[in-house]
C-alpha atoms as a PDB file:
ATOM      1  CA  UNK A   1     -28.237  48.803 -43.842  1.00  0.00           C
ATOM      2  CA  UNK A   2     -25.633  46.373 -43.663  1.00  0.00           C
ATOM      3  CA  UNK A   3     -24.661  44.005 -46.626  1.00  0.00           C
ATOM      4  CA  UNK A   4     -25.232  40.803 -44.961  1.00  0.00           C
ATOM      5  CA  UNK A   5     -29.017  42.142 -44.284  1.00  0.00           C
ATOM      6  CA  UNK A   6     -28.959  42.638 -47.987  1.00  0.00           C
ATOM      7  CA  UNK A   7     -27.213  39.856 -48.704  1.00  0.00           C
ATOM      8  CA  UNK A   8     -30.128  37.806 -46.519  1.00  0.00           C
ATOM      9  CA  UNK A   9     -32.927  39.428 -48.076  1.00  0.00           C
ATOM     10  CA  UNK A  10     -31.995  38.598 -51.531  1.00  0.00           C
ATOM     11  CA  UNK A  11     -31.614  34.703 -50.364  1.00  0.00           C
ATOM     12  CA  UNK A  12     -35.131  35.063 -49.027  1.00  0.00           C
ATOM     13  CA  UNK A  13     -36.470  36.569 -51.970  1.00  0.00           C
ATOM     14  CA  UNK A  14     -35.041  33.997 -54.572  1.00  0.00           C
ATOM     15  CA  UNK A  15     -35.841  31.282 -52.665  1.00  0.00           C
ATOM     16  CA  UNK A  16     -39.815  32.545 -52.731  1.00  0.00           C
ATOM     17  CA  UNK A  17     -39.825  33.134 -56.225  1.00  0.00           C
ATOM     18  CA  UNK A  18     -38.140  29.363 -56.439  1.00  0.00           C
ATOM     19  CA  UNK A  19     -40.539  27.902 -54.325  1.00  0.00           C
ATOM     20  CA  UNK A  20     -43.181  29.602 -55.657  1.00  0.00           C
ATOM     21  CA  UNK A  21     -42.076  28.467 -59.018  1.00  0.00           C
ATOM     22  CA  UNK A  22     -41.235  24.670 -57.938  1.00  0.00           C
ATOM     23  CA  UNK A  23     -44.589  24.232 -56.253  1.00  0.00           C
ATOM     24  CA  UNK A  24     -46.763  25.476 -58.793  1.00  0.00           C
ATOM     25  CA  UNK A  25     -45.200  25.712 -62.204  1.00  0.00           C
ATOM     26  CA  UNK A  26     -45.123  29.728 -62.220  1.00  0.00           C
ATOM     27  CA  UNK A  27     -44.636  32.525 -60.298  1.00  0.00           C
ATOM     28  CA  UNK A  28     -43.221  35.985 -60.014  1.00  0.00           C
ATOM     29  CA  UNK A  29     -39.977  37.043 -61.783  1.00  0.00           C
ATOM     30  CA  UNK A  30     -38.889  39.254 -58.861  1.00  0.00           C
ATOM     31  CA  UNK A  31     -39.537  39.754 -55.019  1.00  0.00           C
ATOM     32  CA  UNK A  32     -38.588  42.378 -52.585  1.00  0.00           C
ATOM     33  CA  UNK A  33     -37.946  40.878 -49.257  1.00  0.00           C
ATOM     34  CA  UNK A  34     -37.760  43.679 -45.981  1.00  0.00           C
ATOM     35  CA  UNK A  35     -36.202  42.565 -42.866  1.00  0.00           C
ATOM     36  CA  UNK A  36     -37.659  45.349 -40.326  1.00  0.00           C
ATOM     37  CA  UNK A  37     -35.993  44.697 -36.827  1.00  0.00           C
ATOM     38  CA  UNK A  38     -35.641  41.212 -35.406  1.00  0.00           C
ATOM     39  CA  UNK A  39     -39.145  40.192 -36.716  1.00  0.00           C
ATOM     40  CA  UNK A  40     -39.128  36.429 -37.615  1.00  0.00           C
ATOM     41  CA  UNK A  41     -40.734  36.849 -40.825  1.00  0.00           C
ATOM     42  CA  UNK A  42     -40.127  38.421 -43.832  1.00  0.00           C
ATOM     43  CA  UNK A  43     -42.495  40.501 -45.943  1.00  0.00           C
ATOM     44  CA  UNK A  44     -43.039  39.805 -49.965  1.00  0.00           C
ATOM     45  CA  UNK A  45     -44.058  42.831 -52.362  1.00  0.00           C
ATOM     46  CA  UNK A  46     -43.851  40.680 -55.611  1.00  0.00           C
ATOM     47  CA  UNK A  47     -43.094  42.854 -58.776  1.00  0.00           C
ATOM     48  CA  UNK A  48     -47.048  43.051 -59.826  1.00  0.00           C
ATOM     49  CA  UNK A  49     -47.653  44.640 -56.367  1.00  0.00           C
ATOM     50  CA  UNK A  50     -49.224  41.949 -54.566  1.00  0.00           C
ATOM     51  CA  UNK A  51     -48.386  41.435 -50.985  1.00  0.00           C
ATOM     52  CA  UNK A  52     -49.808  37.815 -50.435  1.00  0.00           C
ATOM     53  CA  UNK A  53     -47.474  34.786 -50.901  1.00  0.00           C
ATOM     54  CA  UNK A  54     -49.000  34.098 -54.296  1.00  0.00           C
ATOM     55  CA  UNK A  55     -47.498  36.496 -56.424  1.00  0.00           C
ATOM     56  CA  UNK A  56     -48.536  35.284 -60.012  1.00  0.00           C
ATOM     57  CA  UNK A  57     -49.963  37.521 -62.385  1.00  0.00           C
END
């Protein structure tokens, strides 16, 4: 894997857990974001496990 695909993912996953934090007040305290091929979107696994884009416990 290169480092700018890491590099990427960790953008994407800080700015969900930003987002998810601006919009509503709370949210998760960590995100893992997987870039698999040249699909447009990413996938969220939030640290509690949850796959959906609302990640609060």
């Amino acid at each position: 894997m290169s480092n700018s695909k890491k590099k990427l993912e960790a953008e994407i996953s800080a700015a969900f857990i930003k987002f998810q934090r601006d919009l509503i007040g709370r949210g998760p305290q960590e995100a893992k974001t997987y870039i698999i091929r040249h699909v447009d979107y990413p996938f969220q696994r939030c640290s509690n496990g949850r796959r959906k884009a609302s990640c609060q416990s």
